[in-house]
C-alpha atoms as a PDB file:
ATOM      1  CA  UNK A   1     -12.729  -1.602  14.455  1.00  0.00           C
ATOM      2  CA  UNK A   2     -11.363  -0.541  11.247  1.00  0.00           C
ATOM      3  CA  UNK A   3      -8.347  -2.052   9.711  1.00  0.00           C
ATOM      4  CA  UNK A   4      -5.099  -0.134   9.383  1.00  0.00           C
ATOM      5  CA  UNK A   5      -2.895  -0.109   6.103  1.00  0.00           C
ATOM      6  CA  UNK A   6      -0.070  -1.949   7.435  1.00  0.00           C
ATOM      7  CA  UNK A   7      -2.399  -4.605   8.581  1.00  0.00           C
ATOM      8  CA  UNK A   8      -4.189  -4.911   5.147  1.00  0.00           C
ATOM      9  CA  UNK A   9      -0.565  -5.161   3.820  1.00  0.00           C
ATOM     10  CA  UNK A  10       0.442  -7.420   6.140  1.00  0.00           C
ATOM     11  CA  UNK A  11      -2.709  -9.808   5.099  1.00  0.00           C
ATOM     12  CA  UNK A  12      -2.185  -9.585   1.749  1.00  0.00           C
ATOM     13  CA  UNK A  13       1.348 -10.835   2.093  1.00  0.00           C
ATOM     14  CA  UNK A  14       0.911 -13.735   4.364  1.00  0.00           C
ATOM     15  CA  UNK A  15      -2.584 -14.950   4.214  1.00  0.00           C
ATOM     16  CA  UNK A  16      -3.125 -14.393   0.810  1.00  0.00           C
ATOM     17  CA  UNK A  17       0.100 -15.303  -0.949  1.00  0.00           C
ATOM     18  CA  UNK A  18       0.907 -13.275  -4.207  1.00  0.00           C
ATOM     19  CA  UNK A  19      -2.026 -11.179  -3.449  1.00  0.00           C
ATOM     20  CA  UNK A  20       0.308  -8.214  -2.384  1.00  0.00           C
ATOM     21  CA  UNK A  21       1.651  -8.073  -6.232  1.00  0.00           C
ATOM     22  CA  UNK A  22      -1.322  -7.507  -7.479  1.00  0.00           C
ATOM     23  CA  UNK A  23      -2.675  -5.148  -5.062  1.00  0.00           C
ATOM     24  CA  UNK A  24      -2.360  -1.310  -6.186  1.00  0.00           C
ATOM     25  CA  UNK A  25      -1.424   1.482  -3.331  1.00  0.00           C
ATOM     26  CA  UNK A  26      -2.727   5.058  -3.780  1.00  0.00           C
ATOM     27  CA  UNK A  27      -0.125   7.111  -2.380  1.00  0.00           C
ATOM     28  CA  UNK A  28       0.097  10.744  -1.543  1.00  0.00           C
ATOM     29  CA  UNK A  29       2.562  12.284  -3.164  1.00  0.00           C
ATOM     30  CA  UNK A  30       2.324  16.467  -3.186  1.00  0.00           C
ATOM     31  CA  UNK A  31       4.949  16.379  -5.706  1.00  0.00           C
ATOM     32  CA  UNK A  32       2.873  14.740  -8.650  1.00  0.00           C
ATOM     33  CA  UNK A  33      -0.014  16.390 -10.342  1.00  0.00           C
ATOM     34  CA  UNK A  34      -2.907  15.441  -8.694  1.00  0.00           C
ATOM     35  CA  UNK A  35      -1.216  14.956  -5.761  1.00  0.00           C
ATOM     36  CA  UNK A  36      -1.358  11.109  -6.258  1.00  0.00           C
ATOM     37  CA  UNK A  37       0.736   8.088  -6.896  1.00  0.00           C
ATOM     38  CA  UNK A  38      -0.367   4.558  -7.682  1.00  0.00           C
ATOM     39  CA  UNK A  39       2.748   1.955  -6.185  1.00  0.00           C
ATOM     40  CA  UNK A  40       1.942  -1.298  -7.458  1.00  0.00           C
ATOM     41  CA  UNK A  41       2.593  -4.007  -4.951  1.00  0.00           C
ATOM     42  CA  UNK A  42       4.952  -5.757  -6.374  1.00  0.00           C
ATOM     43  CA  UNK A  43       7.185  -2.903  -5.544  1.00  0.00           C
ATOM     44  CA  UNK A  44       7.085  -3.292  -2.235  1.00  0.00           C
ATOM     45  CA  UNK A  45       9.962  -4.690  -1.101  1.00  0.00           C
ATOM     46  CA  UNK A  46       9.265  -4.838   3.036  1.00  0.00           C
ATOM     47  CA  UNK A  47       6.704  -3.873   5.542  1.00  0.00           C
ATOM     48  CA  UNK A  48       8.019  -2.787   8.202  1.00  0.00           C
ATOM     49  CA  UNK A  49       6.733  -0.759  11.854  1.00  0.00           C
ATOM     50  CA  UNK A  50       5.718   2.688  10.330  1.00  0.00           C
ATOM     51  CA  UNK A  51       7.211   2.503   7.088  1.00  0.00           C
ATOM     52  CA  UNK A  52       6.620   0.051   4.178  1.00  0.00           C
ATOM     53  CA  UNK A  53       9.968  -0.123   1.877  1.00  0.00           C
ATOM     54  CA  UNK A  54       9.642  -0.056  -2.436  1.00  0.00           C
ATOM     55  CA  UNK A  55      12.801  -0.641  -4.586  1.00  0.00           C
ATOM     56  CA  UNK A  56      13.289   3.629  -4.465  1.00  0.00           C
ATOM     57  CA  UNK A  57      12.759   4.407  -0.433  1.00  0.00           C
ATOM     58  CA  UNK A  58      10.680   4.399   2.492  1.00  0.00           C
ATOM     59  CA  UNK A  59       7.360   5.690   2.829  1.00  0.00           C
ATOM     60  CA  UNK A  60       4.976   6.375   6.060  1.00  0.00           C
ATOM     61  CA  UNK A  61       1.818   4.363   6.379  1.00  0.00           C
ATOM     62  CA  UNK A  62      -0.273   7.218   7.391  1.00  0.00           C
ATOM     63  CA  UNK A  63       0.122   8.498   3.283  1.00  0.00           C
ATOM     64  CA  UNK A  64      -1.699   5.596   1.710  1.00  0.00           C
ATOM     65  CA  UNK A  65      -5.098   7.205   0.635  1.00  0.00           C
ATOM     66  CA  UNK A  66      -6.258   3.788  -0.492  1.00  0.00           C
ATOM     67  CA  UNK A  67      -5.347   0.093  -1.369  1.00  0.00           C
ATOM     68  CA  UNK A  68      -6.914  -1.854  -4.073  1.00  0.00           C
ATOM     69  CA  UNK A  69      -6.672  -5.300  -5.079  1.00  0.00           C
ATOM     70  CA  UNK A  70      -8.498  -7.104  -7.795  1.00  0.00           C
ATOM     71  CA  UNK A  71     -11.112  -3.996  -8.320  1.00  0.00           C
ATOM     72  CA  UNK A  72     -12.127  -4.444  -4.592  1.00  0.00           C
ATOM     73  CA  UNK A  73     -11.504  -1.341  -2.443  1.00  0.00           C
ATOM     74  CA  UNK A  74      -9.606  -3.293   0.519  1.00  0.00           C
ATOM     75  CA  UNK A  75      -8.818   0.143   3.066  1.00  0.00           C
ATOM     76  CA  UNK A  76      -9.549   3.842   2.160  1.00  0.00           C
ATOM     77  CA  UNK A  77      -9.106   6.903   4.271  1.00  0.00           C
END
């Protein structure tokens, strides 16, 4: 069964400690040219039910195109 986002996100922050900060989070975002944004993870602040939180707001799970950490491709849609 394929992993969700949260669940990679949750991973990253508890079994791999301070692999969440380097971790980059391609974001949909219909408002940038593109219609991408790269989060880094050391921006995120908390992961919570259906939102994970950054230092600006709260964003849905179900935008995260793609999450990449170290040059590995960890979860894409």
């Amino acid at each position: 069964m394929a992993r969700t986002a949260r669940e990679v996100l949750n991973e990253l922050r508890w079994r791999q400690p301070s692999h969440l900060e380097d971790a980059n989070i391609v974001y949909r975002d219909r408002t940038r040219p593109g219609g991408f944004r790269v989060i880094p993870g050391s921006e995120v602040v908390a992961l919570e039910r259906r939102y994970f939180a950054t230092r600006v707001g709260r964003l849905p799970y179900y935008k995260i195109e793609r999450i990449e950490c170290a040059g590995e491709v960890l979860f894409e849609r």
